[in-house]
PDB file of N, CA and C in Angstrom:
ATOM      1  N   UNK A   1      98.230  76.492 117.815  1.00  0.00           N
ATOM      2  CA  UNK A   1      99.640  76.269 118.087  1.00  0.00           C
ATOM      3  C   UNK A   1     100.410  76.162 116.777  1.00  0.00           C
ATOM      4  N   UNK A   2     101.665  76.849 116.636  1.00  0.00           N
ATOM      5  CA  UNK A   2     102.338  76.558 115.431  1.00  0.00           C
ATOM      6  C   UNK A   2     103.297  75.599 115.194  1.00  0.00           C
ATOM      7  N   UNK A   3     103.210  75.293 114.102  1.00  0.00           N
ATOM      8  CA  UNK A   3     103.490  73.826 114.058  1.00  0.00           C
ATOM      9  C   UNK A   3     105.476  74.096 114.328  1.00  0.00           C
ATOM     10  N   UNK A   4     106.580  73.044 114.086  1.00  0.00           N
ATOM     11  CA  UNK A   4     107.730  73.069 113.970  1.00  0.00           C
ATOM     12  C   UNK A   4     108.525  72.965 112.997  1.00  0.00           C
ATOM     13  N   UNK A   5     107.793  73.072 112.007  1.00  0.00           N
ATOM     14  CA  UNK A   5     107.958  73.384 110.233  1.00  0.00           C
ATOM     15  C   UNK A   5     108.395  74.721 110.082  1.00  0.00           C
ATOM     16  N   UNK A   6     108.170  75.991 110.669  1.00  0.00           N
ATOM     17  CA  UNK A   6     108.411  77.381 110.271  1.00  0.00           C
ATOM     18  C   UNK A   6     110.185  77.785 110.769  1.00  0.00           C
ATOM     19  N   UNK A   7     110.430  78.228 110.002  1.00  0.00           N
ATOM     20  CA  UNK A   7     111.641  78.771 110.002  1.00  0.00           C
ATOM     21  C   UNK A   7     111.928  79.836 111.102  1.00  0.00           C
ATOM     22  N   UNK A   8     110.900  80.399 110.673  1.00  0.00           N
ATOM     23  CA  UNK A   8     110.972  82.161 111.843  1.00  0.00           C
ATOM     24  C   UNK A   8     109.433  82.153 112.195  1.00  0.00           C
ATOM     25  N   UNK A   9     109.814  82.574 113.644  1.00  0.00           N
ATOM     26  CA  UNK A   9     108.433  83.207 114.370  1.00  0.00           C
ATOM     27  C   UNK A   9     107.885  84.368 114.615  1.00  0.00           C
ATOM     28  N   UNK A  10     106.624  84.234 115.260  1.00  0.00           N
ATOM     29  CA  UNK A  10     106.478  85.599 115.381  1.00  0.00           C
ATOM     30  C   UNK A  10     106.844  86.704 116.032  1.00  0.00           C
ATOM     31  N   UNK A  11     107.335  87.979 115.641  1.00  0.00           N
ATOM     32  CA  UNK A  11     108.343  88.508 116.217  1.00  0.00           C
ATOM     33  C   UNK A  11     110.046  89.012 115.462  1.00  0.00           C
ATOM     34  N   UNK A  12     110.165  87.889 115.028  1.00  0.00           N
ATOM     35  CA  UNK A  12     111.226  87.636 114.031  1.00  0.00           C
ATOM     36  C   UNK A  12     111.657  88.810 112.819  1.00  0.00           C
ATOM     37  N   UNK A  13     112.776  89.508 113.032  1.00  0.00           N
ATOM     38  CA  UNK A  13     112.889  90.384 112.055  1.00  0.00           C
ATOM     39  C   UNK A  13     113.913  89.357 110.903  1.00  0.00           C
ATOM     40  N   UNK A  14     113.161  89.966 109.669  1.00  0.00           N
ATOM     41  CA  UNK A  14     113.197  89.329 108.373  1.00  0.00           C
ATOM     42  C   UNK A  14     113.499  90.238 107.649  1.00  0.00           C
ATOM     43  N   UNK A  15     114.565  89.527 106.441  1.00  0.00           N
ATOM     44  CA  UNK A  15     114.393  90.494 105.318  1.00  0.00           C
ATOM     45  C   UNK A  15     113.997  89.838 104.047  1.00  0.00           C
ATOM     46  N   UNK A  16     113.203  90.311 102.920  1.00  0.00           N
ATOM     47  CA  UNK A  16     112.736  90.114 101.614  1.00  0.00           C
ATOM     48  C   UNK A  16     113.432  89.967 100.801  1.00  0.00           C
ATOM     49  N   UNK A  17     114.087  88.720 100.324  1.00  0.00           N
ATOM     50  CA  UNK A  17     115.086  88.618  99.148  1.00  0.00           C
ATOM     51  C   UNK A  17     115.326  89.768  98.170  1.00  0.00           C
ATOM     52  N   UNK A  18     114.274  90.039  97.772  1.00  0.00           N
ATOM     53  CA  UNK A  18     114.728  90.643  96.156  1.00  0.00           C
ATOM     54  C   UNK A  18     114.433  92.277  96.830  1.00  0.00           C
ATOM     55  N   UNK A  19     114.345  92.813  98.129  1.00  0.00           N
ATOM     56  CA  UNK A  19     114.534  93.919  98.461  1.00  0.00           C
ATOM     57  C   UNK A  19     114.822  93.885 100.420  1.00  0.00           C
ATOM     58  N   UNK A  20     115.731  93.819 100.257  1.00  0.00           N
ATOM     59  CA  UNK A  20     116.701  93.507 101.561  1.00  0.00           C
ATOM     60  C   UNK A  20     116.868  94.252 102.121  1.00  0.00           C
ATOM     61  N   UNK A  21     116.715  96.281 101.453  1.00  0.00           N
ATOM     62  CA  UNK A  21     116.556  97.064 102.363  1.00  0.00           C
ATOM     63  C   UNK A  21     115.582  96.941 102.812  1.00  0.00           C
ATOM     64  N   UNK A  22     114.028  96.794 102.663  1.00  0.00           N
ATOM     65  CA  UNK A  22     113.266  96.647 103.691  1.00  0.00           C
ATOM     66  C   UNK A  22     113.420  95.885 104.849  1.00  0.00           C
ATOM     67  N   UNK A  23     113.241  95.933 106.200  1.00  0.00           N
ATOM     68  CA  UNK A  23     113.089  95.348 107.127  1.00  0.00           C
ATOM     69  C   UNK A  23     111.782  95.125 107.430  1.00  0.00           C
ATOM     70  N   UNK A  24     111.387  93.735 107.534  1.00  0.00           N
ATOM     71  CA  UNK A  24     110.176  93.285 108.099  1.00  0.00           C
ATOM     72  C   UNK A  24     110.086  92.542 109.282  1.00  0.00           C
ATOM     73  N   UNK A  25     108.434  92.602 110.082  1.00  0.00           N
ATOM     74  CA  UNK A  25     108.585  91.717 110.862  1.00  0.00           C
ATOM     75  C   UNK A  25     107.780  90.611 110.888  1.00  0.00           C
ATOM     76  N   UNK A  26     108.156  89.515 111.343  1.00  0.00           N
ATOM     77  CA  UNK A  26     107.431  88.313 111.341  1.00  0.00           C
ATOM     78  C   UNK A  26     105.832  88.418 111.661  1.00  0.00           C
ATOM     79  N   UNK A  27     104.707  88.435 111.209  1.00  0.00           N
ATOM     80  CA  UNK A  27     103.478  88.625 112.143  1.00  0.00           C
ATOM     81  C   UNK A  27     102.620  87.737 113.190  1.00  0.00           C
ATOM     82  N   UNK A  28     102.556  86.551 111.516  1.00  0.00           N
ATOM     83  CA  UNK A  28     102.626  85.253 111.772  1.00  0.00           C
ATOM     84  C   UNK A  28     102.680  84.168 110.980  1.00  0.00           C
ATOM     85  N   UNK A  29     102.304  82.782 111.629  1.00  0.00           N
ATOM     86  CA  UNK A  29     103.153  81.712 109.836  1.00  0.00           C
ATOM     87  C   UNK A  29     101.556  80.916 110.147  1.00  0.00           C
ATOM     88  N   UNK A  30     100.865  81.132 108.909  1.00  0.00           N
ATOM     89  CA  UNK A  30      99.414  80.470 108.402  1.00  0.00           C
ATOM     90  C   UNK A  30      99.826  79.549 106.998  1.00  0.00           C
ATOM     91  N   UNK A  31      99.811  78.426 107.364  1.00  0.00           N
ATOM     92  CA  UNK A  31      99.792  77.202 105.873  1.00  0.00           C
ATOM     93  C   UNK A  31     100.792  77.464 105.120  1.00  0.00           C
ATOM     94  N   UNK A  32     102.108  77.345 105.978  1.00  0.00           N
ATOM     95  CA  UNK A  32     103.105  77.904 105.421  1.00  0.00           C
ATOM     96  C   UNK A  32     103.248  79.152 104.791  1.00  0.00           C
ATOM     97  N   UNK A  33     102.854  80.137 104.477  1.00  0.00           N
ATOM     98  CA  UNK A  33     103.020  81.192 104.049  1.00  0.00           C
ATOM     99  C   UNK A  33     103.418  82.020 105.700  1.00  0.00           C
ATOM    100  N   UNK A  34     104.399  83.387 105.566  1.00  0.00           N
ATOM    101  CA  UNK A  34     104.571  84.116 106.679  1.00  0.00           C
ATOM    102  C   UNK A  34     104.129  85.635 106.100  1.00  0.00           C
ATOM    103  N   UNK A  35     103.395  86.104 107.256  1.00  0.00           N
ATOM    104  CA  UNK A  35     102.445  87.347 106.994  1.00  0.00           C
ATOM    105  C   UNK A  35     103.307  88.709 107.495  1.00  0.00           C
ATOM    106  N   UNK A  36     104.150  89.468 106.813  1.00  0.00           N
ATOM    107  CA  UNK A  36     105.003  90.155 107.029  1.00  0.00           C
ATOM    108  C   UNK A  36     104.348  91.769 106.863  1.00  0.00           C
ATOM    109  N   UNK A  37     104.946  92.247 108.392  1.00  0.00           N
ATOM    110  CA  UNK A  37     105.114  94.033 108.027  1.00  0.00           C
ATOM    111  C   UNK A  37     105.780  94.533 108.002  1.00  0.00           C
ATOM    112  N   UNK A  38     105.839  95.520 107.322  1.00  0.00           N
ATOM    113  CA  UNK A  38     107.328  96.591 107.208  1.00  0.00           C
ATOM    114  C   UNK A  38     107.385  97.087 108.841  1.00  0.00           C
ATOM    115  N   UNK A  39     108.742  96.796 109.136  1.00  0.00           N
ATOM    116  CA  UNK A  39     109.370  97.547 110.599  1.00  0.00           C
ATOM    117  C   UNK A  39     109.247  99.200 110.523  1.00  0.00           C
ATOM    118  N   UNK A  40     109.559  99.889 109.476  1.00  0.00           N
ATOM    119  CA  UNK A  40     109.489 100.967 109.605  1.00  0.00           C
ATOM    120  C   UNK A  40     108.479 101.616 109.228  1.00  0.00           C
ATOM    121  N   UNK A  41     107.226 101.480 108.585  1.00  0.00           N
ATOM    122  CA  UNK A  41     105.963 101.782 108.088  1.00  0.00           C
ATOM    123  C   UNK A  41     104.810 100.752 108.348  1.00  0.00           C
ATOM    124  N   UNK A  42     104.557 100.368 109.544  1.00  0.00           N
ATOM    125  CA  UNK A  42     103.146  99.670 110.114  1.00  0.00           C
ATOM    126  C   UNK A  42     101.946  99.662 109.510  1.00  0.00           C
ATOM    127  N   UNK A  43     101.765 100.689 109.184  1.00  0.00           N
ATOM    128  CA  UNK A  43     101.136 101.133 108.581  1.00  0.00           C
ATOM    129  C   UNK A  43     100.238 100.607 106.968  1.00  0.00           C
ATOM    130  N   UNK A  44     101.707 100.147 106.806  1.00  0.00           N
ATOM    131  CA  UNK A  44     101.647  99.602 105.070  1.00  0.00           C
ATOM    132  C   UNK A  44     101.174  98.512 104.728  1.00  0.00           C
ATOM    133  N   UNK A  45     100.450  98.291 103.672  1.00  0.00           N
ATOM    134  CA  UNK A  45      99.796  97.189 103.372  1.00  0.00           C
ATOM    135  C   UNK A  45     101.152  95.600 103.717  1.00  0.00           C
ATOM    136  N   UNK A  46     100.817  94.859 104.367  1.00  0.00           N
ATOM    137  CA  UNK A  46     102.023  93.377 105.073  1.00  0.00           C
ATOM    138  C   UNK A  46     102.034  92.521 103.827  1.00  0.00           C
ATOM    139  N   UNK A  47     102.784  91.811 103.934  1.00  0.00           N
ATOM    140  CA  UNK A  47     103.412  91.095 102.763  1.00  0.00           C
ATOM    141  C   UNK A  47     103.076  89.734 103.272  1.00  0.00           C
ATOM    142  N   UNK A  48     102.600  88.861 102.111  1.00  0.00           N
ATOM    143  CA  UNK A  48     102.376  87.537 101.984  1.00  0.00           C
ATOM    144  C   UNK A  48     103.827  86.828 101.429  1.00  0.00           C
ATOM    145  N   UNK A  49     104.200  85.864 102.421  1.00  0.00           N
ATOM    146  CA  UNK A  49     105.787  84.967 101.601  1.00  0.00           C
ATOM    147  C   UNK A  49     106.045  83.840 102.337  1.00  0.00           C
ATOM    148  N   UNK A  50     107.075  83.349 101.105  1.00  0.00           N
ATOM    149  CA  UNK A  50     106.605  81.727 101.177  1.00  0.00           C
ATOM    150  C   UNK A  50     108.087  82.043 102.302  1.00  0.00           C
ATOM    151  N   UNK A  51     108.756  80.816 102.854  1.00  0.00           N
ATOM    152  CA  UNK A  51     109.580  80.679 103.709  1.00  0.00           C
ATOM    153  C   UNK A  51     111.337  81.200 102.745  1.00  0.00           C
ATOM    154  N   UNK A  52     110.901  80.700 101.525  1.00  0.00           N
ATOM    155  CA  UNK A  52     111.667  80.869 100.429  1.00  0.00           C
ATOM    156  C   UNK A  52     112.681  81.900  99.827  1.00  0.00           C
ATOM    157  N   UNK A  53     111.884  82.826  99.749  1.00  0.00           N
ATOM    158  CA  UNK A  53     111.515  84.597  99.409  1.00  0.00           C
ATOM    159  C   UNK A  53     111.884  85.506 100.956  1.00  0.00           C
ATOM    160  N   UNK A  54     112.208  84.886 101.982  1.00  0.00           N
ATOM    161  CA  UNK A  54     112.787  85.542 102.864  1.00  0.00           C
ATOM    162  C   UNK A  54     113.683  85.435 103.674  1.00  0.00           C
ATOM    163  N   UNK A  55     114.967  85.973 104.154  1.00  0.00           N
ATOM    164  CA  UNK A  55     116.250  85.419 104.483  1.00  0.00           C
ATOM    165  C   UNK A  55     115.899  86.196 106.015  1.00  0.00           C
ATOM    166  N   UNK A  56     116.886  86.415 106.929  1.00  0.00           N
ATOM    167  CA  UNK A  56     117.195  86.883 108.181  1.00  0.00           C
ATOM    168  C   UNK A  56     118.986  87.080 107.947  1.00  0.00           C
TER     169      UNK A  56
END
């Protein structure tokens, strides 16, 4: 169960501060960190980020 500490869930489209054109999506939130994939390339290696480093 996830705790009520996370900002965004899973599901959640996100964007990456320091590159905002990407669109990501939420995957899931492990020890605070959120496990992100690119919306438009699935494919692509997912992104590790702190709650910090990503806006909506």
């Amino acid at each position: 169960m996830e705790n009520q500490e996370n900002k965004y869930v899973a599901g959640d489209i996100v964007f990456q501060i320091v590159n905002p054109a990407s669109k990501l999506v939420v995957r899931r939130y492990v020890s605070r960190i959120y496990y992100c994939k690119f919306a438009d390339d699935p494919e692509r290696k997912e992104l590790a980020l702190f709650e910090r480093e990503i806006m909506n």
